[in-house]
C-alpha atoms as a PDB file:
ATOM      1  CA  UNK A   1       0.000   0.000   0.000  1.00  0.00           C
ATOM      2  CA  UNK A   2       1.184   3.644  -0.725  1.00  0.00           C
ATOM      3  CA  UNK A   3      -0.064   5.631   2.059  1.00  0.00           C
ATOM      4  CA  UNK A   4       0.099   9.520   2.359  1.00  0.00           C
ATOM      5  CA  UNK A   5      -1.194  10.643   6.122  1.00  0.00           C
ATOM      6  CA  UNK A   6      -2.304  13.957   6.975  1.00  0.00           C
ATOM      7  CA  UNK A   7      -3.378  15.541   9.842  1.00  0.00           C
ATOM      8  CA  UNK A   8      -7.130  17.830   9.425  1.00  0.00           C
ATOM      9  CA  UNK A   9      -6.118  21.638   9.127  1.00  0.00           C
ATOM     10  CA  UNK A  10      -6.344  23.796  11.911  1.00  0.00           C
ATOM     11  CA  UNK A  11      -8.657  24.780  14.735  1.00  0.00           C
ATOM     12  CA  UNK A  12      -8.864  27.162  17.326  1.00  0.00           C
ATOM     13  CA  UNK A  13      -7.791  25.117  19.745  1.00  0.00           C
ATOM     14  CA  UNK A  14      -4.463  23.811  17.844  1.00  0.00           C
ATOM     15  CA  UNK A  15      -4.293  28.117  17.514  1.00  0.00           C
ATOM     16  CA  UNK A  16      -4.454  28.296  21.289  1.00  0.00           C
ATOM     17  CA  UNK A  17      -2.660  24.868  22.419  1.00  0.00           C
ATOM     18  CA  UNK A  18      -5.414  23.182  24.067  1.00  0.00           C
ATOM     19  CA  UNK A  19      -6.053  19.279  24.075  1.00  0.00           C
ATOM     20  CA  UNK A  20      -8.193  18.922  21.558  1.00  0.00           C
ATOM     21  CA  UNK A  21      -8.636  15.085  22.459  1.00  0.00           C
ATOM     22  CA  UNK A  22     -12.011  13.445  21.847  1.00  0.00           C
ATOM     23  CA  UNK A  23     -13.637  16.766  21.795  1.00  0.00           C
ATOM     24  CA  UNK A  24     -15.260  17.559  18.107  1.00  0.00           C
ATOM     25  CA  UNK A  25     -14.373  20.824  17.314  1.00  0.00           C
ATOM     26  CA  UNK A  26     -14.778  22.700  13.879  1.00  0.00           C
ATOM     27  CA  UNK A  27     -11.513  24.080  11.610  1.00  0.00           C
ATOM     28  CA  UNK A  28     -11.316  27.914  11.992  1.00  0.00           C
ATOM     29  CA  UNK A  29     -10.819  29.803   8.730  1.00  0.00           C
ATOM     30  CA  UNK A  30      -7.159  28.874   8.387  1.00  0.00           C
ATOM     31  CA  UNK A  31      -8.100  24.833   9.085  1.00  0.00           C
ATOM     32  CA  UNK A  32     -10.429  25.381   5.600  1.00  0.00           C
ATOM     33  CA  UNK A  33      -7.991  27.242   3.920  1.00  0.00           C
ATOM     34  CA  UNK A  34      -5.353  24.393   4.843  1.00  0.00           C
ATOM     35  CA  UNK A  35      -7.428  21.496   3.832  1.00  0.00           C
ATOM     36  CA  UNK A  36      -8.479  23.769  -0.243  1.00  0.00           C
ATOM     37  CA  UNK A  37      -4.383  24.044  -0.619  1.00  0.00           C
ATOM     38  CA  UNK A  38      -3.999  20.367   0.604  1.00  0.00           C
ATOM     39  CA  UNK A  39      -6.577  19.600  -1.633  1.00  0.00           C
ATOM     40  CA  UNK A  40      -4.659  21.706  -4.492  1.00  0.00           C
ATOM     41  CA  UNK A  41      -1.550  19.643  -3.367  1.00  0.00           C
ATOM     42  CA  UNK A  42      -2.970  16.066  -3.797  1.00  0.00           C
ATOM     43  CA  UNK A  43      -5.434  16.834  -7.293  1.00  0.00           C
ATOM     44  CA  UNK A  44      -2.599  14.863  -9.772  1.00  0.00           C
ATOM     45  CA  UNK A  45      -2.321  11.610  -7.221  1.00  0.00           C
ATOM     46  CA  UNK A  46      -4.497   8.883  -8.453  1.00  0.00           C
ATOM     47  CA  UNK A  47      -5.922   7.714  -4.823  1.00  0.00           C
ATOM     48  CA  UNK A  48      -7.791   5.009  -4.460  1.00  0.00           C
ATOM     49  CA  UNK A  49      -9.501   5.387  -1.500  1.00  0.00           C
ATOM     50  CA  UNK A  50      -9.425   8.264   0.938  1.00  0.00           C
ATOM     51  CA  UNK A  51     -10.010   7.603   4.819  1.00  0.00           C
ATOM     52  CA  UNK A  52     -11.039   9.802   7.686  1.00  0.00           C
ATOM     53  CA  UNK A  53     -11.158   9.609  11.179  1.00  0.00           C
ATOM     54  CA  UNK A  54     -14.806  10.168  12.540  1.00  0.00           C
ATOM     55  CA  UNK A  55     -14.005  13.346  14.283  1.00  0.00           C
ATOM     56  CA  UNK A  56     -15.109  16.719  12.830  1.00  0.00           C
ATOM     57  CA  UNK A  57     -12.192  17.916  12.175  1.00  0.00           C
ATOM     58  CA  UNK A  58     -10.824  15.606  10.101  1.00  0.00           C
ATOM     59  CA  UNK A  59     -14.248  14.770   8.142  1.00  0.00           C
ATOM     60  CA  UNK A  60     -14.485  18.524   7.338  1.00  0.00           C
ATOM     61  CA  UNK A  61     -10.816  18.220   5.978  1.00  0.00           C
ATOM     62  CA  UNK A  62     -11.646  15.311   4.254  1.00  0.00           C
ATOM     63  CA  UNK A  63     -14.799  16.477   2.268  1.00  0.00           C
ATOM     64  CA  UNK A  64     -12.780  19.370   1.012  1.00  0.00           C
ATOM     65  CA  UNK A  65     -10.263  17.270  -0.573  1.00  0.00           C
ATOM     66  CA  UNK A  66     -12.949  14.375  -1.721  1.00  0.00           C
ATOM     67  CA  UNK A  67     -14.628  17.285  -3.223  1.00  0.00           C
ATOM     68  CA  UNK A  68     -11.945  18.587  -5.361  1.00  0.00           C
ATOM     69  CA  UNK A  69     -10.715  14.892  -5.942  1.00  0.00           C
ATOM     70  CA  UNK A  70     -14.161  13.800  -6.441  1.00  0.00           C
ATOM     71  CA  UNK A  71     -14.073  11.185  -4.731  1.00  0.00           C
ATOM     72  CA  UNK A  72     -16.207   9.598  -2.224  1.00  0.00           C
ATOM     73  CA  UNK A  73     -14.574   8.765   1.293  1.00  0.00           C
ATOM     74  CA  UNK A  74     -14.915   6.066   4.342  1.00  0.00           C
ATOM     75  CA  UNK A  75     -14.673   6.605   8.120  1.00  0.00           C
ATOM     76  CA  UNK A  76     -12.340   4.568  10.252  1.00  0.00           C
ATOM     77  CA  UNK A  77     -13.458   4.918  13.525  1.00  0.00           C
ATOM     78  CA  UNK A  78     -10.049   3.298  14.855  1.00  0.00           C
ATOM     79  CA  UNK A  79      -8.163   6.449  13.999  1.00  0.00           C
ATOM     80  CA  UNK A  80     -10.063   8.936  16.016  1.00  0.00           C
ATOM     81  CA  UNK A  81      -7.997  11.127  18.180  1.00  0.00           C
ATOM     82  CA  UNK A  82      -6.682  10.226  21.707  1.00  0.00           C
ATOM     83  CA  UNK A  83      -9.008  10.804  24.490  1.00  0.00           C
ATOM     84  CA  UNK A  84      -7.486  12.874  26.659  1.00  0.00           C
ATOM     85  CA  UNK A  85      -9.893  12.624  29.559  1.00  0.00           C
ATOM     86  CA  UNK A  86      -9.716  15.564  32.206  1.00  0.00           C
ATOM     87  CA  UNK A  87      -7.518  17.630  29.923  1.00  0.00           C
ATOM     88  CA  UNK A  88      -9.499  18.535  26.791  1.00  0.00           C
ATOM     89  CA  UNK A  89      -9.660  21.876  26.293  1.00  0.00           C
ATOM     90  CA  UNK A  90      -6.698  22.804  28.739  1.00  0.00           C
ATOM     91  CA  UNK A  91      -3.376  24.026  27.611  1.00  0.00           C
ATOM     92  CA  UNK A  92      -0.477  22.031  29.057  1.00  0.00           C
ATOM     93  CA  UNK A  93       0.353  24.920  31.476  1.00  0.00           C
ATOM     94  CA  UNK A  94      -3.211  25.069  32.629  1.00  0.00           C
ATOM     95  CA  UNK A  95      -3.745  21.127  32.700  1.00  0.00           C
ATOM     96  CA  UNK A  96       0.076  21.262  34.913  1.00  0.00           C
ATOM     97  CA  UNK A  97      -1.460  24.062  37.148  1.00  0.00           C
ATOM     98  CA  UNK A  98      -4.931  22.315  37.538  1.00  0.00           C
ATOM     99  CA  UNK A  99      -3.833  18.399  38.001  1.00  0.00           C
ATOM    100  CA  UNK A 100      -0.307  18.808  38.827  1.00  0.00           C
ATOM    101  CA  UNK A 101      -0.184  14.895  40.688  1.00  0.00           C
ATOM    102  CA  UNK A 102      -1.776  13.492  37.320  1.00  0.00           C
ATOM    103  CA  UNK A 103       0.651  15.819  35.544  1.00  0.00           C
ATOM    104  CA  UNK A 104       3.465  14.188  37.166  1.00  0.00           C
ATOM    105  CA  UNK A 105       2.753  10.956  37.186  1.00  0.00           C
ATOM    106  CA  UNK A 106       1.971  11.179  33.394  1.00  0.00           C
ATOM    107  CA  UNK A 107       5.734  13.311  33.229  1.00  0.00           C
ATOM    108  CA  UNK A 108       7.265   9.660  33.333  1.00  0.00           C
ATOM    109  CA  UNK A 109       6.587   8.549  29.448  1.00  0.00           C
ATOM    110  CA  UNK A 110       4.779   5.416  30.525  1.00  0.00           C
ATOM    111  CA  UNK A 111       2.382   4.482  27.572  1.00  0.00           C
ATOM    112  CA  UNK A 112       0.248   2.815  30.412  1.00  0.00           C
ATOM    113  CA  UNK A 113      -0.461   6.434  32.177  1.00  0.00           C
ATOM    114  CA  UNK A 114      -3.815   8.673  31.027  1.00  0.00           C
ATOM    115  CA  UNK A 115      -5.305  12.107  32.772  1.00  0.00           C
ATOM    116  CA  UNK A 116      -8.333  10.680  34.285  1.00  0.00           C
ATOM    117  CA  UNK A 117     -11.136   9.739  32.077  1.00  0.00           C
ATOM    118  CA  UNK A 118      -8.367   9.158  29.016  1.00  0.00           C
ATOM    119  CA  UNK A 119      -6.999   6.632  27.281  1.00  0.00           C
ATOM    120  CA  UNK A 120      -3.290   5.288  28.124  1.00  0.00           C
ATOM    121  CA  UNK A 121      -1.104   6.248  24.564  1.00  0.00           C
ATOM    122  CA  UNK A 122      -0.841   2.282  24.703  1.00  0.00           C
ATOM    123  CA  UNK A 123      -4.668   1.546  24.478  1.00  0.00           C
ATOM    124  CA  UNK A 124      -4.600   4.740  22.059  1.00  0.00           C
ATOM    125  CA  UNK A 125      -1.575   3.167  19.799  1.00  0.00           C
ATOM    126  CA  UNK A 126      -3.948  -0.197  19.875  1.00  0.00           C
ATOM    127  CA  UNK A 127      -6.754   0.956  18.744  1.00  0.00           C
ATOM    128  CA  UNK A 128      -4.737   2.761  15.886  1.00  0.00           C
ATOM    129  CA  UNK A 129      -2.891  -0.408  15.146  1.00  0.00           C
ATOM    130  CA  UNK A 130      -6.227  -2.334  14.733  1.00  0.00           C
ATOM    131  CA  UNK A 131      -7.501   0.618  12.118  1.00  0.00           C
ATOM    132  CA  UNK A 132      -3.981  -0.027  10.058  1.00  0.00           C
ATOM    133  CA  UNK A 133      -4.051  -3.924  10.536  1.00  0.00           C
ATOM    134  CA  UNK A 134      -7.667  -3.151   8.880  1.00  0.00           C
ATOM    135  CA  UNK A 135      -6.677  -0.423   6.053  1.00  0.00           C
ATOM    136  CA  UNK A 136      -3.765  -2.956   4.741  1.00  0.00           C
ATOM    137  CA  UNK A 137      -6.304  -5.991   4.739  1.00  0.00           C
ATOM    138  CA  UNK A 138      -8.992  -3.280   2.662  1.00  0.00           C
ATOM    139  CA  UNK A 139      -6.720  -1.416   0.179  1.00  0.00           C
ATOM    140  CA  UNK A 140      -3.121  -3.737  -0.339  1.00  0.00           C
ATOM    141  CA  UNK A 141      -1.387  -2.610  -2.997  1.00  0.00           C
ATOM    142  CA  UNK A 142      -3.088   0.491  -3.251  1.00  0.00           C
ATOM    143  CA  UNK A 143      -2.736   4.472  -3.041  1.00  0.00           C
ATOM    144  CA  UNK A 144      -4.400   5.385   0.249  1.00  0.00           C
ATOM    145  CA  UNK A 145      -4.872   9.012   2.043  1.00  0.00           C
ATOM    146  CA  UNK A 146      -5.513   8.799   5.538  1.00  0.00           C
ATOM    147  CA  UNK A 147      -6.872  11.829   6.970  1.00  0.00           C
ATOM    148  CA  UNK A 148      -6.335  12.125  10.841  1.00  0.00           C
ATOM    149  CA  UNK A 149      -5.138  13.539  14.013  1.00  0.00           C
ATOM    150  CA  UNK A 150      -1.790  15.026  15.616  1.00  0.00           C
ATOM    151  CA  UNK A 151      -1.237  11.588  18.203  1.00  0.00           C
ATOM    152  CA  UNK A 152      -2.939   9.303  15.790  1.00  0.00           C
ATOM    153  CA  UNK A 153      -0.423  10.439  13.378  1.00  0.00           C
ATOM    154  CA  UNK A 154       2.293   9.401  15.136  1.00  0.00           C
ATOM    155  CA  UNK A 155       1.002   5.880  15.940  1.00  0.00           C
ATOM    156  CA  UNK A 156       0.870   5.619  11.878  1.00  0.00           C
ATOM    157  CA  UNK A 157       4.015   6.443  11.828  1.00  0.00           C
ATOM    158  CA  UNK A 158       5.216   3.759  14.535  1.00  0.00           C
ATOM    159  CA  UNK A 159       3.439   1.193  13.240  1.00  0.00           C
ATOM    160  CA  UNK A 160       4.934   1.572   9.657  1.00  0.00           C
ATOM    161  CA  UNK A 161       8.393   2.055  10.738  1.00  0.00           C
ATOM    162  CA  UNK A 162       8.036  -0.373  13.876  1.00  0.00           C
ATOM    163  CA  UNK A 163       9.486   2.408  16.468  1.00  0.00           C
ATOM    164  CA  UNK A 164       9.015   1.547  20.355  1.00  0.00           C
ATOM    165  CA  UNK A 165       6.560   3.840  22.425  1.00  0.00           C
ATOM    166  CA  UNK A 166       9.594   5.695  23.502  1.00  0.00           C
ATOM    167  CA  UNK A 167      10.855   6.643  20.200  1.00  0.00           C
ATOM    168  CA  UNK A 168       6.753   8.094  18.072  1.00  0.00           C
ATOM    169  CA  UNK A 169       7.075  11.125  19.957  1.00  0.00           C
ATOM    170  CA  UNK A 170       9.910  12.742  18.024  1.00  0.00           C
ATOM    171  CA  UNK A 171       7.340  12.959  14.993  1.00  0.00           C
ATOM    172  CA  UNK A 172       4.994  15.682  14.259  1.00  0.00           C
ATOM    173  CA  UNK A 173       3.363  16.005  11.529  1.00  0.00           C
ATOM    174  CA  UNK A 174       1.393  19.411  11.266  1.00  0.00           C
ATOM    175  CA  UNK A 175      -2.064  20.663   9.891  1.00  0.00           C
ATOM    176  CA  UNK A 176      -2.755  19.594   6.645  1.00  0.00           C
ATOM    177  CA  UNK A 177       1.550  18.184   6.427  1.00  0.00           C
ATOM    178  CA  UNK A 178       1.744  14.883   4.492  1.00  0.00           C
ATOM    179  CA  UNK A 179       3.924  12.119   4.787  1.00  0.00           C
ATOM    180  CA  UNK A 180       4.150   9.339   2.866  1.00  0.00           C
ATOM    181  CA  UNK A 181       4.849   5.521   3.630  1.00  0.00           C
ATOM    182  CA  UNK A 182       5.069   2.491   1.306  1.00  0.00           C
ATOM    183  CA  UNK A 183       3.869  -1.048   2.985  1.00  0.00           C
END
């Protein structure tokens, strides 16, 4: 499969740091602008299928591009966005100043740690997994676009280059970025 990823263009929340999480929020001006150049980007790629994450963000990016591609598109709900339980909508200062015992014990990098109501990056990165075990079995040996999220991104990217927990955190791919994997 030739997969490009990209993550939904931006919101006001990526605009003011917050945890966007499970929360569905709307792209801001600049988000829709994003997604018509990304769209712009991708017209002369022959894609045969494009994907989306359920959340709003990433459908609205995606029916931009499907439009322009003319194409129709599926939802995956596997590559929804991590729930990040008490700190949606918090900036990481405010989520430090407001749970600062959660915000330490989460400080250690263990994939098995979540803010309170959220998932662990490990049950996140499973769940992710599960939606790419899926897309191969679906579209092998084809051109794919996978519209998602900033964490969900880098779980795609782990699981095509095999990286350890420790190690998908030094990607970042940003609104409306691609990269592009061959499996």
């Amino acid at each position: 499969m030739h997969l490009y990823l990209t993550r939904h263009g931006e919101t006001q929340s990526n605009v003011q740091g917050r945890y966007c999480g499970s929360a569905d929020i709307p792209l801001n001006e600049t988000g829709i602008k994003q997604a018509h150049d990304l769209a712009f980007r991708l017209k002369d790629i022959c894609f045969d299928a494009i994907i989306s994450s359920p959340m709003l963000r990433a459908r609205q990016t995606t029916e931009i591009v499907s439009a322009t591609l003319n194409m129709q598109y599926s939802i995956y709900e596997q590559f929804a966005e991590r729930n990040m339980g008490i700190y949606e909508g918090l900036t990481r200062n405010e989520a430090k100043e407001q749970h600062p015992d959660i915000w330490r014990r989460l400080s250690t990098g263990s994939p098995d740690e979540a803010p309170d109501g959220g998932e662990t990056i490990r049950e996140a990165c499973n769940r992710i997994d599960d939606g790419m075990t899926r897309l191969l079995h679906d579209y092998r040996n084809k051109t794919v676009l996978l519209v998602c999220h900033g964490l969900t991104a880098r779980a795609v990217n782990r699981f095509c280059l095999g990286l350890q927990f420790d190690q998908m955190h030094s990607f970042t791919l940003w609104n409306c970025e691609v990269a592009e994997y061959k499996l």
